[in-house]
Each structure stands twice: as structure tokens, then as C-alpha cells.
PDB file of N, CA and C in Angstrom:
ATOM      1  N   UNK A   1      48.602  83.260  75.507  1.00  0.00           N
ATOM      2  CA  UNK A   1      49.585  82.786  76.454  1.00  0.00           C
ATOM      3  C   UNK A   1      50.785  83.734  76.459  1.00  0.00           C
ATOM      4  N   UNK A   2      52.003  83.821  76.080  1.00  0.00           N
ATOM      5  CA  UNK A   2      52.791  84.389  75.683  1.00  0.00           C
ATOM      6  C   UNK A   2      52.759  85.447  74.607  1.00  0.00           C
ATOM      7  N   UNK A   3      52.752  86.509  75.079  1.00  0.00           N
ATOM      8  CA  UNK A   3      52.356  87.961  74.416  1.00  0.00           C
ATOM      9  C   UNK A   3      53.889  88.114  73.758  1.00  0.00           C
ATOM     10  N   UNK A   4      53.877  88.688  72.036  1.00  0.00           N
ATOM     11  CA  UNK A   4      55.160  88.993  72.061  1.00  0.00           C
ATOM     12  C   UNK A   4      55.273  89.936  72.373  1.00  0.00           C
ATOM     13  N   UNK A   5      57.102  90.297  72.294  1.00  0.00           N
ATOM     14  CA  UNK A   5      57.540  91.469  72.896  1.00  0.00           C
ATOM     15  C   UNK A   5      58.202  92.298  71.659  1.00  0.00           C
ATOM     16  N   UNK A   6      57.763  93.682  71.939  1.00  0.00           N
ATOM     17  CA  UNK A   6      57.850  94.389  70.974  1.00  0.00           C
ATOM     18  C   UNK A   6      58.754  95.420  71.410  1.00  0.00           C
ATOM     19  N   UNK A   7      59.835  96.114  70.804  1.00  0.00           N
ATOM     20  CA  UNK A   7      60.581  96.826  71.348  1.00  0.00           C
ATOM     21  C   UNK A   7      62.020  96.778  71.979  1.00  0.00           C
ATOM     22  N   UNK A   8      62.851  97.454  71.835  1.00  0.00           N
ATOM     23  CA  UNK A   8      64.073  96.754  72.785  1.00  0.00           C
ATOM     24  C   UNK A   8      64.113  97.105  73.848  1.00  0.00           C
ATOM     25  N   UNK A   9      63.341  97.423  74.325  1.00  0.00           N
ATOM     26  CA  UNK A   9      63.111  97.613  76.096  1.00  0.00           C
ATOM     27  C   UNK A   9      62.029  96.115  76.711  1.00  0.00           C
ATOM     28  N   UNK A  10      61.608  95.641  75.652  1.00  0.00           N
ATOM     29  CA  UNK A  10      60.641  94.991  76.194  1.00  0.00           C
ATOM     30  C   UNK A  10      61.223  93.588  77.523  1.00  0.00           C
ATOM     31  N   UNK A  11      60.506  93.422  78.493  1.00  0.00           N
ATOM     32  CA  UNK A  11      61.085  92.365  79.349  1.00  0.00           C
ATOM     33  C   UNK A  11      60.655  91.008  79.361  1.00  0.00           C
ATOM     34  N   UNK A  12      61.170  89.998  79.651  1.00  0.00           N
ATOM     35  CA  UNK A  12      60.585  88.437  79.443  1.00  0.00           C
ATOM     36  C   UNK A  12      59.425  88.566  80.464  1.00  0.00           C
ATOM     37  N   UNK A  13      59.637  89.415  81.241  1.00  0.00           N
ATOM     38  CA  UNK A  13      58.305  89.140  82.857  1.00  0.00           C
ATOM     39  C   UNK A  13      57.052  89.948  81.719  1.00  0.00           C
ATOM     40  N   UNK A  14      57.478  90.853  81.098  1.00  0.00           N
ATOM     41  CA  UNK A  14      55.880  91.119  80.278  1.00  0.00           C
ATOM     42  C   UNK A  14      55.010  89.830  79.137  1.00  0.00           C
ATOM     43  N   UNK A  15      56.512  89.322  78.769  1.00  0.00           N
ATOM     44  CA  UNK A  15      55.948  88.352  77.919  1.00  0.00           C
ATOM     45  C   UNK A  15      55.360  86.948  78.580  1.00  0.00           C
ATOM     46  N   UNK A  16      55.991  87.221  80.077  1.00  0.00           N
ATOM     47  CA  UNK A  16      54.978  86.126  80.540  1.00  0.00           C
ATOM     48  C   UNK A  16      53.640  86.860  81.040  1.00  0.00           C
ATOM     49  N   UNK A  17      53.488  87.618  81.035  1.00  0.00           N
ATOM     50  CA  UNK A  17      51.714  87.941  81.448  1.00  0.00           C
ATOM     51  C   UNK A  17      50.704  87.346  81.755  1.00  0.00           C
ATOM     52  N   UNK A  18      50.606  86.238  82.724  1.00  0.00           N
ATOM     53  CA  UNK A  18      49.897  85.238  82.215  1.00  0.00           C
ATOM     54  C   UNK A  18      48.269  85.840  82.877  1.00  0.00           C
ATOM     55  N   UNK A  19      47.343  85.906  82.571  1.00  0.00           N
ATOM     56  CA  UNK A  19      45.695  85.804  82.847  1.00  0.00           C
ATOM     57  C   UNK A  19      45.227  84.060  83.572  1.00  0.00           C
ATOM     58  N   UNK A  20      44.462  84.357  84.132  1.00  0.00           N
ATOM     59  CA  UNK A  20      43.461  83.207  84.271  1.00  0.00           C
ATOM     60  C   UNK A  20      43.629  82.063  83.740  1.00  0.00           C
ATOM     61  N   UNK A  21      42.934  82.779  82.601  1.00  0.00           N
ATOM     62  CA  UNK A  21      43.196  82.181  81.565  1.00  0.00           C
ATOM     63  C   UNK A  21      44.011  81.098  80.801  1.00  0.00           C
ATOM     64  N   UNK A  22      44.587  82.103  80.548  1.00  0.00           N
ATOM     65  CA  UNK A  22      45.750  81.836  79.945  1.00  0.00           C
ATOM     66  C   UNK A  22      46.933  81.068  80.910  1.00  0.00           C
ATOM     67  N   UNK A  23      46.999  80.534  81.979  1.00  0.00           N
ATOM     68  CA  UNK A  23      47.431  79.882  82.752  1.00  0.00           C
ATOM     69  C   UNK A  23      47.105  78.612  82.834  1.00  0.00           C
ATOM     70  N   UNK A  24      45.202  78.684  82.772  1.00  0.00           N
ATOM     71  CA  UNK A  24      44.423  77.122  82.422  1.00  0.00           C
ATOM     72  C   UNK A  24      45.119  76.953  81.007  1.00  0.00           C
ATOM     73  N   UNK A  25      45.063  77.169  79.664  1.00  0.00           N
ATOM     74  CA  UNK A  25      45.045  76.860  79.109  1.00  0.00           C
ATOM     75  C   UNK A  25      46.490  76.030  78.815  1.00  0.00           C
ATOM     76  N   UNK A  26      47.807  76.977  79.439  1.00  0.00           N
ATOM     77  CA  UNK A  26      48.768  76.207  79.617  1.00  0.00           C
ATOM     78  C   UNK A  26      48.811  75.058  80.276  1.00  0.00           C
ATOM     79  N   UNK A  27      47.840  75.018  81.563  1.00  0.00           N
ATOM     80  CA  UNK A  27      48.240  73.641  82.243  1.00  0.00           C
ATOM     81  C   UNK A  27      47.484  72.664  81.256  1.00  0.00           C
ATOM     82  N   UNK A  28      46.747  72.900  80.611  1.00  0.00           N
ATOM     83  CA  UNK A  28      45.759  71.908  79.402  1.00  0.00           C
ATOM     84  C   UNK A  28      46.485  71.399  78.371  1.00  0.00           C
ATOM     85  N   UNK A  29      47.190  72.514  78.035  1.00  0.00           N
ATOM     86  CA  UNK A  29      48.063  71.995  77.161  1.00  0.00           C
ATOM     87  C   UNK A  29      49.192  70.979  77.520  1.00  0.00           C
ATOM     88  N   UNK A  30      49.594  71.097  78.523  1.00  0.00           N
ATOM     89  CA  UNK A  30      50.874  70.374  79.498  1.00  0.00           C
ATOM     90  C   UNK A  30      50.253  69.144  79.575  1.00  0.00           C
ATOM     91  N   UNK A  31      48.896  68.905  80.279  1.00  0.00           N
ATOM     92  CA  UNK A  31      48.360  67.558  80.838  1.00  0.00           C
ATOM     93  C   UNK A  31      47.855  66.580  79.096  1.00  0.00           C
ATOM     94  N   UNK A  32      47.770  67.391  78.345  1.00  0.00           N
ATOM     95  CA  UNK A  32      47.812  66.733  76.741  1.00  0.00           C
ATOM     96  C   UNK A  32      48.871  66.303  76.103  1.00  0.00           C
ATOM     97  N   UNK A  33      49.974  66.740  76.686  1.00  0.00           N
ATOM     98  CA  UNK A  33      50.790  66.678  75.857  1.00  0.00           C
ATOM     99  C   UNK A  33      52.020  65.756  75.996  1.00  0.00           C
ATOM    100  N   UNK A  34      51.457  65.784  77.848  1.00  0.00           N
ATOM    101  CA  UNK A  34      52.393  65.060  78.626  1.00  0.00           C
ATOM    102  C   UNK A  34      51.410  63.938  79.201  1.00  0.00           C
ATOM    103  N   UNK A  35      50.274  63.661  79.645  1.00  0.00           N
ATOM    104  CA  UNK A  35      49.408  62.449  79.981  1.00  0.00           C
ATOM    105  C   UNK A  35      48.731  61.807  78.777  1.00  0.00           C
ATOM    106  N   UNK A  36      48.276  62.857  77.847  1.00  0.00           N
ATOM    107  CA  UNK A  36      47.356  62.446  76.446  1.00  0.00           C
ATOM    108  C   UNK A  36      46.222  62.876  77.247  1.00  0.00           C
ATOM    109  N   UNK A  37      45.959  63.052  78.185  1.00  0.00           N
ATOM    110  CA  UNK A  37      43.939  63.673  78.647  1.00  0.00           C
ATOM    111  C   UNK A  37      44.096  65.030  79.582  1.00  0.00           C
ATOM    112  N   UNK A  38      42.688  65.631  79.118  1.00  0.00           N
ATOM    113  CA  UNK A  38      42.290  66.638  80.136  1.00  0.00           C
ATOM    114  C   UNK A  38      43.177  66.610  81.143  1.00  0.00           C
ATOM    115  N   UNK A  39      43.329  68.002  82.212  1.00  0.00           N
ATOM    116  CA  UNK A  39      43.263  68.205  83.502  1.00  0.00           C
ATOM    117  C   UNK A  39      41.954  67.832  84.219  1.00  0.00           C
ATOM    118  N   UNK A  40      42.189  67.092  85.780  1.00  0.00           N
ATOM    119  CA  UNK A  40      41.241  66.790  86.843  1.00  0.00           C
ATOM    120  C   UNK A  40      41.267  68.597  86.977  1.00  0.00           C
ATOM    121  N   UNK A  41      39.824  68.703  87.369  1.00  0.00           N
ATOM    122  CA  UNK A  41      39.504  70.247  88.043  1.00  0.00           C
ATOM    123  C   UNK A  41      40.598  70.483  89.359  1.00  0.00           C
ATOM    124  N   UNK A  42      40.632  69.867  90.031  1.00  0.00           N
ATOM    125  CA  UNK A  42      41.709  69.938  90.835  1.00  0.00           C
ATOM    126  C   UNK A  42      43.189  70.251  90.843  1.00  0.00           C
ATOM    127  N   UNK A  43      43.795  69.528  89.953  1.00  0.00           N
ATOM    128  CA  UNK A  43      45.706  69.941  88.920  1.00  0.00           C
ATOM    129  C   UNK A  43      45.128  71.317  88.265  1.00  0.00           C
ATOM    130  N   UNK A  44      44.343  71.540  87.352  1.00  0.00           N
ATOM    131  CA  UNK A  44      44.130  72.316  86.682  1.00  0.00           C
ATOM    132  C   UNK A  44      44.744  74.052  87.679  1.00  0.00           C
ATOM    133  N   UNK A  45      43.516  73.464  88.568  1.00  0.00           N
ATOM    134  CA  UNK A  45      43.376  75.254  89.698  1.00  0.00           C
ATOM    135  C   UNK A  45      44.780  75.176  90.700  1.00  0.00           C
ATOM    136  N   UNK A  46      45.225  74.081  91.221  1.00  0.00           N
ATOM    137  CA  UNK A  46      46.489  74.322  91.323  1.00  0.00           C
ATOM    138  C   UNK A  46      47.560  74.683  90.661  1.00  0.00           C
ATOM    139  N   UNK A  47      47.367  73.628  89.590  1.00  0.00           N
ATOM    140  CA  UNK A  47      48.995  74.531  88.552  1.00  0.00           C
ATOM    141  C   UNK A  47      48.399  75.723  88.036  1.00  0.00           C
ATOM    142  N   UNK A  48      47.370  76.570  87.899  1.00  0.00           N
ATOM    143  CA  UNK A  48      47.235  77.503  87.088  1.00  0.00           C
ATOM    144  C   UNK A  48      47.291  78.361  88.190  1.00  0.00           C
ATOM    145  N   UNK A  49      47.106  78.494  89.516  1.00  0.00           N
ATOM    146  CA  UNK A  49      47.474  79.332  90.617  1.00  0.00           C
ATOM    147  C   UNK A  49      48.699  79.352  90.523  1.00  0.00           C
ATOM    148  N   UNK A  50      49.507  78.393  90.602  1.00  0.00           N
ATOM    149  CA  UNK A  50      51.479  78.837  90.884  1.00  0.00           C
ATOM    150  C   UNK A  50      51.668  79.178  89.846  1.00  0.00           C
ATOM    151  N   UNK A  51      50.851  79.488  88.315  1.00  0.00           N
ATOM    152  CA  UNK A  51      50.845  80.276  87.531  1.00  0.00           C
ATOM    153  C   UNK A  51      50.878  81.803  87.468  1.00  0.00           C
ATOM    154  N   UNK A  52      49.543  81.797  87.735  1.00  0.00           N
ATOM    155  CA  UNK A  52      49.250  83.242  87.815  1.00  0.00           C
ATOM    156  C   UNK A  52      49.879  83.716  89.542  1.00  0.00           C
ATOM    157  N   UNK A  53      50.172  83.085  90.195  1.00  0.00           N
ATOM    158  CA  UNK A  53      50.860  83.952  91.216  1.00  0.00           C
ATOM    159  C   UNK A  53      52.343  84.006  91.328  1.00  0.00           C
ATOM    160  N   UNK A  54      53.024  83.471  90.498  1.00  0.00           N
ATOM    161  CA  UNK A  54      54.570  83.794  89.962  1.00  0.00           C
ATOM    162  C   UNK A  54      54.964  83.804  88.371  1.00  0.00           C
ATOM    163  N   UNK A  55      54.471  83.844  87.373  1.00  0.00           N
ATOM    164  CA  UNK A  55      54.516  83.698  86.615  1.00  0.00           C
ATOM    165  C   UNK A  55      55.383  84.106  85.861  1.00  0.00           C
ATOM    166  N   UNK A  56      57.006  83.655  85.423  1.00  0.00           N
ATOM    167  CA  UNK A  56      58.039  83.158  85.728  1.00  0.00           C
ATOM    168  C   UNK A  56      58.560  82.403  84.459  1.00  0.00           C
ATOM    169  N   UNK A  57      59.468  81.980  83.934  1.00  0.00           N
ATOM    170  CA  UNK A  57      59.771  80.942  83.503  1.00  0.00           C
ATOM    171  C   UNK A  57      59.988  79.793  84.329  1.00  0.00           C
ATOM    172  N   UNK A  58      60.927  79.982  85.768  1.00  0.00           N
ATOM    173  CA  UNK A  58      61.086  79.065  86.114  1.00  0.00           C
ATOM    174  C   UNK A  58      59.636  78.218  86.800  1.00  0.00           C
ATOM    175  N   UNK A  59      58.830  79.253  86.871  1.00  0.00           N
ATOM    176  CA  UNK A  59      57.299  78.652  87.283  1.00  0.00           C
ATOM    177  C   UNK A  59      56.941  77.783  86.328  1.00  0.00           C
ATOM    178  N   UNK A  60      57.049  78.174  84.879  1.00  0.00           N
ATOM    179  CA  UNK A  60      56.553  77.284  84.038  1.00  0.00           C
ATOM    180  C   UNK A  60      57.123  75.803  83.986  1.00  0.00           C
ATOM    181  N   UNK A  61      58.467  75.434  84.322  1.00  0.00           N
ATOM    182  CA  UNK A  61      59.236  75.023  84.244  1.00  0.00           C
ATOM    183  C   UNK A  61      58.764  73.875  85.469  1.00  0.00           C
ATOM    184  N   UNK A  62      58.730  74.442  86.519  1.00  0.00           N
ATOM    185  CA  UNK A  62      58.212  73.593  87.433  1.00  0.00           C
ATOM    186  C   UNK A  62      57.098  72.821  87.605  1.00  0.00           C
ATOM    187  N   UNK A  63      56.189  73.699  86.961  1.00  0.00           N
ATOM    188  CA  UNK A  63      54.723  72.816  86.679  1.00  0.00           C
ATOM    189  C   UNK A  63      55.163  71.847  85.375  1.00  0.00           C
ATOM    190  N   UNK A  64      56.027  72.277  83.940  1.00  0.00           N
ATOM    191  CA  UNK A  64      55.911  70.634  83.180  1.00  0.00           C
ATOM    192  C   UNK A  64      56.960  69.441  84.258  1.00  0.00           C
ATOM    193  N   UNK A  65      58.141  69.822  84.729  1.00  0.00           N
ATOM    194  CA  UNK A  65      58.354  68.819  85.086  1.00  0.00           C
ATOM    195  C   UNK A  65      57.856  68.458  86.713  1.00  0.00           C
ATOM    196  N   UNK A  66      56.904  69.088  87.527  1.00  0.00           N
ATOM    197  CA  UNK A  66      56.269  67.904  88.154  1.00  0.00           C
ATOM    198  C   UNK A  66      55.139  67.091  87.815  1.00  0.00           C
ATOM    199  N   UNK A  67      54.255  67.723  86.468  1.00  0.00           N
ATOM    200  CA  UNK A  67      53.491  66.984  85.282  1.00  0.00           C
ATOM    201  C   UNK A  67      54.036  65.669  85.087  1.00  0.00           C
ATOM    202  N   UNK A  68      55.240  66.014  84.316  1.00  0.00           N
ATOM    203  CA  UNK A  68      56.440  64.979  83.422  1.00  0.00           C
ATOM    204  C   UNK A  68      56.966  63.880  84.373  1.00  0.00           C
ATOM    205  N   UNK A  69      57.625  64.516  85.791  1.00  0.00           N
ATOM    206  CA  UNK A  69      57.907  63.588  86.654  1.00  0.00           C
ATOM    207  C   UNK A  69      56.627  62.926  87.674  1.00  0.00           C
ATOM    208  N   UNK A  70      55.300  62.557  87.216  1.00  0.00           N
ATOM    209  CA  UNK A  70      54.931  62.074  88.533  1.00  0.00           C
ATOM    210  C   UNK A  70      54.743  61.007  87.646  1.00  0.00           C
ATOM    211  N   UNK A  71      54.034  59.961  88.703  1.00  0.00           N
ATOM    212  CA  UNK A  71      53.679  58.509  88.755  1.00  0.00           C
ATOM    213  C   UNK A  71      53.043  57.945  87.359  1.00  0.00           C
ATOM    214  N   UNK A  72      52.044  59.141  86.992  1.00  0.00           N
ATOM    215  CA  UNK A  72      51.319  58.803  85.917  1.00  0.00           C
ATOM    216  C   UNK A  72      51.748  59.274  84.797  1.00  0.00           C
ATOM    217  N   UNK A  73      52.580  60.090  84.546  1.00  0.00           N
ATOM    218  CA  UNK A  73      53.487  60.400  83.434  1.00  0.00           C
ATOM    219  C   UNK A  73      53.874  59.331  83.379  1.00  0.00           C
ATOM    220  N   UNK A  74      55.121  58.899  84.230  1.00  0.00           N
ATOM    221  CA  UNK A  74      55.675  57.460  84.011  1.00  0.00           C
ATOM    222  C   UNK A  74      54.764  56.431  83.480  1.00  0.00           C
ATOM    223  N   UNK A  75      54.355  56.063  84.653  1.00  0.00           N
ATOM    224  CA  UNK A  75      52.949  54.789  83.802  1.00  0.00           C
ATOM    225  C   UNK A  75      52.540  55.170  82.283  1.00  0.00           C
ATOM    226  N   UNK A  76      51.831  56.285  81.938  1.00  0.00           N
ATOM    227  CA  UNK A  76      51.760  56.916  80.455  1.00  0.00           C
ATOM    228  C   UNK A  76      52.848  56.403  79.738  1.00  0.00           C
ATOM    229  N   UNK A  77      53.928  56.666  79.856  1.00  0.00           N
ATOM    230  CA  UNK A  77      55.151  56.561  79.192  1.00  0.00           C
ATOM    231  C   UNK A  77      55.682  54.847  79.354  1.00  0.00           C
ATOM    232  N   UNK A  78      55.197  54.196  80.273  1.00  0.00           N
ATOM    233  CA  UNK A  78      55.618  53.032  80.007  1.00  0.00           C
ATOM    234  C   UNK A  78      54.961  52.059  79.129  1.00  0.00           C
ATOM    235  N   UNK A  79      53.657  52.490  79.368  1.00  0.00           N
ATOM    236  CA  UNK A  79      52.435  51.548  78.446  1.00  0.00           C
ATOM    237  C   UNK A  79      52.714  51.994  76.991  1.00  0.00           C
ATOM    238  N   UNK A  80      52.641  53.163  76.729  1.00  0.00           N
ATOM    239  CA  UNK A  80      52.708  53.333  75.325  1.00  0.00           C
ATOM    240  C   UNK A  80      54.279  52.814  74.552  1.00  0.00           C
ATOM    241  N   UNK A  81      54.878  52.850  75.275  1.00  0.00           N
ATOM    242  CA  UNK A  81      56.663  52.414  74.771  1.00  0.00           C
ATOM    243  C   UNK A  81      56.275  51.101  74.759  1.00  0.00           C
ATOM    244  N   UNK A  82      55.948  50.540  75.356  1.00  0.00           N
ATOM    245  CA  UNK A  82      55.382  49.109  75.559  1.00  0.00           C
ATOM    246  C   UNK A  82      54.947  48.582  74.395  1.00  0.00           C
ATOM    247  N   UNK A  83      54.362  48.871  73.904  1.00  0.00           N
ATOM    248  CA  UNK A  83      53.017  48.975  73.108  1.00  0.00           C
ATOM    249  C   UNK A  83      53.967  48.615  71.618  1.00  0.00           C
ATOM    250  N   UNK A  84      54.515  49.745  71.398  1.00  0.00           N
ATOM    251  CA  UNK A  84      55.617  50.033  70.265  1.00  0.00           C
ATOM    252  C   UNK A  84      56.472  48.907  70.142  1.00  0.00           C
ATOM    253  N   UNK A  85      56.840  48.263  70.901  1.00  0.00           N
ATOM    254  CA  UNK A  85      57.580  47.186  70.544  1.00  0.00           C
ATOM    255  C   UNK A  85      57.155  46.015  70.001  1.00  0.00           C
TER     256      UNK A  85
END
């Protein structure tokens, strides 16, 4: 995912480098971490496209919080708080 940067020339746009790859694996990690399950094949190839075609911090940024902010985050987050009490 994040390559370090070596050097004092080195730039944050190299350390985002993102691959294919390495774009799925971020949105996988996001939909785990933030729903508790897999990506649908569908979220997956979208967020990993506005990945790899700006790849950005603020790109990253945008894919956890429209993850974090939709419907089912919430719901996620209400049942389990729920739960805890």
C-alpha cells in the first residue's frame, strides 16, 4: 500500500503509489474495519477506481468517510453500541 519514502527529496504523491492492487486491498481493509465484512464486488471496483485514478490523500480520505458516513456504517454502529449496554 504505502511505499516508504526514502530520501529528502522523496514526495507524499510517490508514497501514495497506489497499484490495483493495492487500492483493493485498501478498500478491504476500510469495509473491515468500518462495516466488520468484505466489500460487495461492486464498492470494491468503485472505491478502488477513485483510487487508482487520483490517488491522493485527500482521495483516501474521501473513500473512508463516505464508507464511515453511509447508512450502513451507521446501522453497524448503532447495533453494536446497542448491544454494549
Amino acid at each position: 500500500m504505502l511505499k516508504p519514502l526514502k530520501g529528502k527529496g522523496a514526495s507524499i504523491a510517490r508514497a501514495l503509489d497506489f497499484g490495483a492492487s493495492d487500492a483493493t486491498a485498501f478498500v478491504d481493509v476500510c469495509y473491515h474495519a468500518i462495516l466488520g465484512r468484505a466489500p460487495d464486488q461492486k464498492g470494491s471496483a468503485s472505491y478502488a477506481e477513485m483510487i487508482t485514478s487520483a490517488p491522493d490523500r485527500e482521495t483516501l480520505i474521501a473513500v473512508v468517510r463516505s464508507i464511515a458516513m453511509s447508512e450502513e456504517a451507521r446501522d453497524y454502529r448503532e447495533h453494536h453500541l446497542a448491544s454494549r449496554r
